[in-house]
N, C-alpha and C. Protein backbone atom coordinates (compact mmCIF):
# COMPACT_ATOMS: atom_id res chain seq x y z
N UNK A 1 87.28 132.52 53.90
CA UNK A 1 86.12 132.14 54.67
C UNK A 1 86.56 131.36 55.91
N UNK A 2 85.90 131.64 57.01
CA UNK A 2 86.05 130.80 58.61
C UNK A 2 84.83 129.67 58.46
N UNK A 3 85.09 128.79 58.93
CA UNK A 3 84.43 127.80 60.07
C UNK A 3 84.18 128.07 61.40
N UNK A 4 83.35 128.22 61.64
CA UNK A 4 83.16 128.42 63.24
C UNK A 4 82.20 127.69 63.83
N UNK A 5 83.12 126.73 64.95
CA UNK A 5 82.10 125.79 66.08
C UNK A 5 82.29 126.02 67.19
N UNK A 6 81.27 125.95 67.92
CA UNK A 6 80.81 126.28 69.45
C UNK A 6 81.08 125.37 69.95
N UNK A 7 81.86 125.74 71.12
CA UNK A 7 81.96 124.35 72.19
C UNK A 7 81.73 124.93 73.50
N UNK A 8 81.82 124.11 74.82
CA UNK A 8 81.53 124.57 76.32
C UNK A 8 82.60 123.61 76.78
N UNK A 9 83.45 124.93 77.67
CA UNK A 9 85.01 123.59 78.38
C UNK A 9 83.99 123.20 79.60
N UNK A 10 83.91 121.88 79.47
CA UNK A 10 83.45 120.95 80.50
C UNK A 10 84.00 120.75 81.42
N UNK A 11 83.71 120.09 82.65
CA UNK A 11 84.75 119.82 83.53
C UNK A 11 85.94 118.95 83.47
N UNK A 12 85.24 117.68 82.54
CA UNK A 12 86.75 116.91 82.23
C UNK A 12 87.83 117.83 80.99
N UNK A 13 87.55 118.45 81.00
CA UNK A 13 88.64 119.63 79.72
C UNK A 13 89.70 120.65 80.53
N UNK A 14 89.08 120.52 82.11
CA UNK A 14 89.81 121.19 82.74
C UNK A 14 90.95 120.19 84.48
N UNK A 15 91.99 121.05 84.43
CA UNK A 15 92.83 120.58 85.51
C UNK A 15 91.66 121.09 87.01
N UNK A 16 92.44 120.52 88.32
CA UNK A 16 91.75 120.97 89.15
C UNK A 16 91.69 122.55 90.15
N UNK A 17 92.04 123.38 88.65
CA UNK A 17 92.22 124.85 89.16
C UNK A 17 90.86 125.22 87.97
N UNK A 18 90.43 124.35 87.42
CA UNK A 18 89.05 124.79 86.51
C UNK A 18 89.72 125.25 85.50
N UNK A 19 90.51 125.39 85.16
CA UNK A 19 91.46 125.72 83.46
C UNK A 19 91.41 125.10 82.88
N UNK A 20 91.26 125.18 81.51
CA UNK A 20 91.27 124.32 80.33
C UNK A 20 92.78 123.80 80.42
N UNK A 21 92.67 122.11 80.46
CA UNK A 21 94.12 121.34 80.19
C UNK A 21 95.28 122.01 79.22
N UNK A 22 96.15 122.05 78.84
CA UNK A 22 97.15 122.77 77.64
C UNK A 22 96.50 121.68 76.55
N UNK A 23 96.72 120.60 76.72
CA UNK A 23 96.67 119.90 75.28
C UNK A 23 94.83 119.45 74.92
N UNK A 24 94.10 119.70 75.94
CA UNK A 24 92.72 120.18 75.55
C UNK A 24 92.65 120.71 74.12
N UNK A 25 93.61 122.15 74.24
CA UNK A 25 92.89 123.19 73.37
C UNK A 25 93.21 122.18 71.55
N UNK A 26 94.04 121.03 71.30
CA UNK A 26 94.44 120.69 70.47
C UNK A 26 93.09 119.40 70.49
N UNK A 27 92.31 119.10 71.51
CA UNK A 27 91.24 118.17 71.06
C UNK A 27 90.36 119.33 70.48
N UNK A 28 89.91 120.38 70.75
CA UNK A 28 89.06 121.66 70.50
C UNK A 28 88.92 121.74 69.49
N UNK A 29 90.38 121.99 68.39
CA UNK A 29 90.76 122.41 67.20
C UNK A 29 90.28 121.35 66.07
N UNK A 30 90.71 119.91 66.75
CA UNK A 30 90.77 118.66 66.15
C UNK A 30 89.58 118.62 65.96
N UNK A 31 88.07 118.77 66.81
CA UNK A 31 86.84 118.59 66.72
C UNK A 31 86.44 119.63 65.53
N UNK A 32 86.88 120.80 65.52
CA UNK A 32 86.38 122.08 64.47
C UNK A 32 87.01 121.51 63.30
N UNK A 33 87.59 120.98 62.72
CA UNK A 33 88.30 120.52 61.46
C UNK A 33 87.13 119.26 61.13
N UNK A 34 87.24 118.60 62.05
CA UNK A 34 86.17 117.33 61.78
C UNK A 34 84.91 117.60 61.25
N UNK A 35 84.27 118.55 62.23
CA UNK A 35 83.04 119.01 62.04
C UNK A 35 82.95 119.88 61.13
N UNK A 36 84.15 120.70 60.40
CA UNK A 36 83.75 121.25 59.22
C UNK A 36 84.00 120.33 57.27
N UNK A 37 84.51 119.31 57.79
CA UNK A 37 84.84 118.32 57.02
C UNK A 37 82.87 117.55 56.83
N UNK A 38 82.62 117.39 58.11
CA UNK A 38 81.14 116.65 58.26
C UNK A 38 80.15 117.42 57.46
N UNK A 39 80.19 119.21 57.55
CA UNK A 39 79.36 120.32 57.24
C UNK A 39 79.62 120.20 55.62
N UNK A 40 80.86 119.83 55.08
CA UNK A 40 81.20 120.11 53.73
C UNK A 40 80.30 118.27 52.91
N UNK A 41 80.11 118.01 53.98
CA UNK A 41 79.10 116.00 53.41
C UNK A 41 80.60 115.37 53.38
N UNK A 42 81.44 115.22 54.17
CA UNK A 42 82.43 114.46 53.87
C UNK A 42 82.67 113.51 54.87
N UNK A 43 82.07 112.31 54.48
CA UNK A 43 82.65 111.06 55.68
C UNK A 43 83.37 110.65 55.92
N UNK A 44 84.23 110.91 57.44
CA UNK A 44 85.57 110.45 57.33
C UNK A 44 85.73 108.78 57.93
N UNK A 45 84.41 108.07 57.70
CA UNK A 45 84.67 106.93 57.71
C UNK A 45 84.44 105.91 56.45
N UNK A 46 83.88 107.01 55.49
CA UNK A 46 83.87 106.69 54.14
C UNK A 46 85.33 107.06 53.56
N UNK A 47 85.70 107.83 53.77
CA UNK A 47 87.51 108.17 53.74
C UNK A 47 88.40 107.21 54.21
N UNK A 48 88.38 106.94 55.03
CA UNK A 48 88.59 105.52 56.07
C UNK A 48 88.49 104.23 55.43
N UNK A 49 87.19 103.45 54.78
CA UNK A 49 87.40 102.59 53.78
C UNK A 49 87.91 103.06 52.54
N UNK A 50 88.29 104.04 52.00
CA UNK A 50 88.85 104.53 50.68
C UNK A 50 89.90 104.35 51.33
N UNK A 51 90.53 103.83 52.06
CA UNK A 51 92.37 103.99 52.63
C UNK A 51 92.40 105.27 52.64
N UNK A 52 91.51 106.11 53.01
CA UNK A 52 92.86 107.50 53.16
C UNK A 52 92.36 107.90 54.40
N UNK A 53 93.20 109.07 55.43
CA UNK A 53 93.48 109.48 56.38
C UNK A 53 93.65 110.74 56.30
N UNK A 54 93.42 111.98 57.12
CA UNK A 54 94.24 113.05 57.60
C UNK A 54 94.85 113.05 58.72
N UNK A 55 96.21 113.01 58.66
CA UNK A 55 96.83 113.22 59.88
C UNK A 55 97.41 114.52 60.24
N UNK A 56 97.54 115.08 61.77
CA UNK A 56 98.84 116.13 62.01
C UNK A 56 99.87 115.93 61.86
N UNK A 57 100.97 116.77 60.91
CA UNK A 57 102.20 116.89 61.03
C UNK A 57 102.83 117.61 61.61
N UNK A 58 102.51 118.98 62.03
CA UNK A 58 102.98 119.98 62.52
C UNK A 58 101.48 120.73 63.39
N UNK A 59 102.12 120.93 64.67
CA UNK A 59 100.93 122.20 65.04
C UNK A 59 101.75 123.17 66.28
N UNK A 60 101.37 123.60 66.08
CA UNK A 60 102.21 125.34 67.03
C UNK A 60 101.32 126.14 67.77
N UNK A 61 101.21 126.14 69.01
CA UNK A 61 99.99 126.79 69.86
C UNK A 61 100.71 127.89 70.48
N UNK A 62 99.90 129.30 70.91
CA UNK A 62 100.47 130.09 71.42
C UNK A 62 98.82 130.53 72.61
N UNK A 63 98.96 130.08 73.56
CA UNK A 63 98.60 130.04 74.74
C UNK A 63 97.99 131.61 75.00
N UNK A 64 97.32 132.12 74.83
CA UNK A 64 97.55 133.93 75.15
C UNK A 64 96.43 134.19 76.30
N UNK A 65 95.18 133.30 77.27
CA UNK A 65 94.93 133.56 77.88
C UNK A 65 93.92 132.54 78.79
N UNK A 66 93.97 131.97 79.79
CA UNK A 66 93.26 130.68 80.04
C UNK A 66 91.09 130.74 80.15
N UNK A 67 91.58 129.80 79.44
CA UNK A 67 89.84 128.99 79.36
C UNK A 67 89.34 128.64 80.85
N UNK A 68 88.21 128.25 81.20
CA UNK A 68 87.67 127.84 82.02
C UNK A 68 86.63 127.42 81.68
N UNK A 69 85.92 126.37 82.85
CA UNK A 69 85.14 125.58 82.98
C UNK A 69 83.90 126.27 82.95
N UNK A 70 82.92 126.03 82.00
CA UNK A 70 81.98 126.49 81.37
C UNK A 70 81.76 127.63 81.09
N UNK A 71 82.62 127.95 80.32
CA UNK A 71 82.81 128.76 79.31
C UNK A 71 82.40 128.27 78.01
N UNK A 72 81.47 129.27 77.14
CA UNK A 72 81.23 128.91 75.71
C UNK A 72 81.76 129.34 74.87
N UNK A 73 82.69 129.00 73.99
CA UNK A 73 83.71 129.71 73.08
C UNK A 73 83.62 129.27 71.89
N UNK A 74 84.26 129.47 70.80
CA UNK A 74 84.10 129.37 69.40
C UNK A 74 85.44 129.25 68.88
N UNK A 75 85.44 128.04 68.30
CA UNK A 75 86.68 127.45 67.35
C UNK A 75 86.69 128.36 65.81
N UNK A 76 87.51 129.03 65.61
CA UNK A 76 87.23 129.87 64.15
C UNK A 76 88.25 129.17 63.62
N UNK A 77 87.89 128.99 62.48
CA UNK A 77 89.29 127.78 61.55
C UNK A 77 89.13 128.46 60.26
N UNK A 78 90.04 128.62 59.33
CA UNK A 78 90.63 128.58 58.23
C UNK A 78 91.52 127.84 57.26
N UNK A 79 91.92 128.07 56.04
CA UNK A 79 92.84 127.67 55.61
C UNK A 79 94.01 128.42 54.86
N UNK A 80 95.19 128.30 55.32
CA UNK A 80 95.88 129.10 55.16
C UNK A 80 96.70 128.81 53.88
N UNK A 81 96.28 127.49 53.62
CA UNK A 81 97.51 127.01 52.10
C UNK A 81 97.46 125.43 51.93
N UNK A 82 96.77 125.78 50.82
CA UNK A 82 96.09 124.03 50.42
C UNK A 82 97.55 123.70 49.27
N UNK A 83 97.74 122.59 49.50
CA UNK A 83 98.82 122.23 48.82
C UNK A 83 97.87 120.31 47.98
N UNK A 84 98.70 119.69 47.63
CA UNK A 84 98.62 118.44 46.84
C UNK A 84 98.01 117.73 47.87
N UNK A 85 98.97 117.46 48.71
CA UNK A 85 98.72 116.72 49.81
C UNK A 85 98.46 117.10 51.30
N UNK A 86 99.15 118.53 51.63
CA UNK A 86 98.66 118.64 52.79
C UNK A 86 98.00 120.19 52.79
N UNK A 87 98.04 120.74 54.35
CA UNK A 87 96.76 121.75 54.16
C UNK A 87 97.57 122.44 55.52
N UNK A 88 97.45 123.76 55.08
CA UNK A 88 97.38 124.53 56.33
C UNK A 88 96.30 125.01 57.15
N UNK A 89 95.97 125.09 58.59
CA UNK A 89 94.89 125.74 58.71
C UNK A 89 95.46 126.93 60.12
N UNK A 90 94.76 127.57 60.16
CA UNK A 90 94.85 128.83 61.46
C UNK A 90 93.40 128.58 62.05
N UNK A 91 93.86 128.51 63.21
CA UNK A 91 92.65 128.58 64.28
C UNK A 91 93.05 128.83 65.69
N UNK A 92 91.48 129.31 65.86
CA UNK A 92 91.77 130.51 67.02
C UNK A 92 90.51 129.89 67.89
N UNK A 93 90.90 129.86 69.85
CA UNK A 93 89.39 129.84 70.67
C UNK A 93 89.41 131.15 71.01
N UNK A 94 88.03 131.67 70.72
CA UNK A 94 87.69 132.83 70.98
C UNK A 94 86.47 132.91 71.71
N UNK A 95 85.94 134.11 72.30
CA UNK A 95 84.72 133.98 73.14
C UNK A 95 83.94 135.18 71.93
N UNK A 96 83.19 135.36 72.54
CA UNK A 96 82.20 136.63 71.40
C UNK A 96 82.49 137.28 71.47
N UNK A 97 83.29 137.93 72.26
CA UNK A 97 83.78 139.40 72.19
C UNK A 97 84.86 139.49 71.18
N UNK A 98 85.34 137.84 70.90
CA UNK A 98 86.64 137.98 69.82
C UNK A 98 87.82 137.90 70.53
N UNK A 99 87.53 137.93 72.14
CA UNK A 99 89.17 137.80 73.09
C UNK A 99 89.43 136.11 72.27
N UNK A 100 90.71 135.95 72.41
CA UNK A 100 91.97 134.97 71.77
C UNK A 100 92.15 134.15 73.01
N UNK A 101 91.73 133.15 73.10
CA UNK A 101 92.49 132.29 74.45
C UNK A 101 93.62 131.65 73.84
N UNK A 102 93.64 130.76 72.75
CA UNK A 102 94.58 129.77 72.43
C UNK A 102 94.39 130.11 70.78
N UNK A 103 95.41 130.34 70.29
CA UNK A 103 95.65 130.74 68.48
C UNK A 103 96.52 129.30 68.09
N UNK A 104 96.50 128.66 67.32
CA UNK A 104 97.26 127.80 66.46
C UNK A 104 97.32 127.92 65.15
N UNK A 105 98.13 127.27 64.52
CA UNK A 105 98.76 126.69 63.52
C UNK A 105 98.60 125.40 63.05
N UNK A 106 98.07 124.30 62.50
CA UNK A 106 97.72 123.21 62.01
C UNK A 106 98.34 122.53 60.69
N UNK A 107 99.18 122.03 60.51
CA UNK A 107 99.55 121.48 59.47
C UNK A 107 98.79 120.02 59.20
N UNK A 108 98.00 119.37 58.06
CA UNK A 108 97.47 118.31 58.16
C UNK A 108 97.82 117.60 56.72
N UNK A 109 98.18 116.69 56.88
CA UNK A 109 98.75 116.02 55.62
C UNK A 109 97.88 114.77 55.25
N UNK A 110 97.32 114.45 54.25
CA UNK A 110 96.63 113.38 53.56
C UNK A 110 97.33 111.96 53.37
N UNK A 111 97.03 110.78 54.00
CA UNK A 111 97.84 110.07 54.01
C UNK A 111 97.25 108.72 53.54
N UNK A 112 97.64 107.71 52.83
CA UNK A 112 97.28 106.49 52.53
C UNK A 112 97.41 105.81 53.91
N UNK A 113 96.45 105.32 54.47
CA UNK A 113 96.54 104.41 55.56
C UNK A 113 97.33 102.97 55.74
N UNK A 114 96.95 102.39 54.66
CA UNK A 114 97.64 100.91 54.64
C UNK A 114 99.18 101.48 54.54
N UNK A 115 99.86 102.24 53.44
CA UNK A 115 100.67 102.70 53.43
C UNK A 115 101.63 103.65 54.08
N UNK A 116 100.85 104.18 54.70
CA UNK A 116 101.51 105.33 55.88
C UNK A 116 102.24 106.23 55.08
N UNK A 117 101.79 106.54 53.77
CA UNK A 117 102.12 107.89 53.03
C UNK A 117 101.57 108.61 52.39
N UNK A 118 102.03 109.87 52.16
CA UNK A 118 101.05 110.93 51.54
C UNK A 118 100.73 110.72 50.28
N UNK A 119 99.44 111.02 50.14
CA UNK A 119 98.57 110.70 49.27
C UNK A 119 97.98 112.55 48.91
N UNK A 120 97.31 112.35 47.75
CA UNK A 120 96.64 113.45 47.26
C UNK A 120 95.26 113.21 48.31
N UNK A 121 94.73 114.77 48.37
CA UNK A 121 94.05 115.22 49.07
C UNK A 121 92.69 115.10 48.00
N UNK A 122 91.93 113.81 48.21
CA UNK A 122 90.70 113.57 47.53
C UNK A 122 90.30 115.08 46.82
N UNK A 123 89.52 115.15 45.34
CA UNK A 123 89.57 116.07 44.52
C UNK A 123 88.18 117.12 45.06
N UNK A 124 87.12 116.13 45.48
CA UNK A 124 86.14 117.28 46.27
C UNK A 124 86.18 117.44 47.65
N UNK A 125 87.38 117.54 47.76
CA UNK A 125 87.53 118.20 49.41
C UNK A 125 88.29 119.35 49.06
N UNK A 126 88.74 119.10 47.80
CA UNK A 126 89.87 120.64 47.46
C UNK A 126 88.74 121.48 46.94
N UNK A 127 88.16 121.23 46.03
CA UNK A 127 87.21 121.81 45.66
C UNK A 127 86.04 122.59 46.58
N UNK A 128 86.03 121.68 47.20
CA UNK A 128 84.91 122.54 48.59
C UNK A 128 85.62 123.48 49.57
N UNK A 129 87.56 122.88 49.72
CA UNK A 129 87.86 124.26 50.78
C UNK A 129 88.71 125.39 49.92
N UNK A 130 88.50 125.39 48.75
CA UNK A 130 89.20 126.39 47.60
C UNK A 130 87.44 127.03 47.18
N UNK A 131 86.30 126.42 47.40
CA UNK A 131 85.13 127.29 47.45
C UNK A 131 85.15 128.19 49.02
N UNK A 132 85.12 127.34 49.94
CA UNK A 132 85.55 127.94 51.07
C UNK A 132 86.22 129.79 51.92
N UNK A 133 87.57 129.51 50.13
CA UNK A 133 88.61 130.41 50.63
C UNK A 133 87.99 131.54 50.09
């Protein structure tokens, strides 16, 4: 199963050739993970006083065609491999036609905050993105 959120590259998202920034497309991605975390009832500031965190460990972008300034496109997210503690996801900005501007790779690891280490991935968040898959 996908997640899919709509966004519009604004003008601050873009350099002054009207292109979406490079490291834009990684706030894009970051917002579609959030917001499908929010969609599943999961507060990540109720997560936040529980000490726990998701952080990036790894992410890998492959650039395949530039965005522009107001343009409406669609974050499609997945998960590619739920583990203990961390999570894979694939996501793609796409427009409706399904053209690919920016494809990634997301590695996100569950982390104790006070501690700054990985922690298990709270039990109904697995449960909701293993309903998900």
């Amino acid at each position: 199963m996908t997640f899919n959120w709509p966004i519009t590259v604004y003008y601050e998202d873009t350099d002054a050739g009207g292109v979406v920034y490079h490291s834009n497309y990684l706030n894009f991605f970051e917002r579609a993970r959030t917001q499908w975390l929010k969609a599943m009832g999961v507060s990540q500031i109720t997560l936040l006083g529980d000490d726990i965190a998701f952080v990036v460990k790894h992410a890998e972008l492959d650039f395949r065609q530039a965005a522009r300034f107001e343009q409406d496109l669609i974050v499609e997210s997945r998960i590619v491999l739920l583990k203990k503690a961390s999570m894979v996801f694939h996501q793609q900005l796409i427009d409706e036609s399904g053209t690919c501007y920016c494809d990634a790779t997301v590695t996100v690891a569950c982390i104790s905050l006070s501690k700054m280490r990985p922690r298990a991935i709270p039990q109904n968040i697995v449960q909701e993105f293993n309903r998900a898959r």
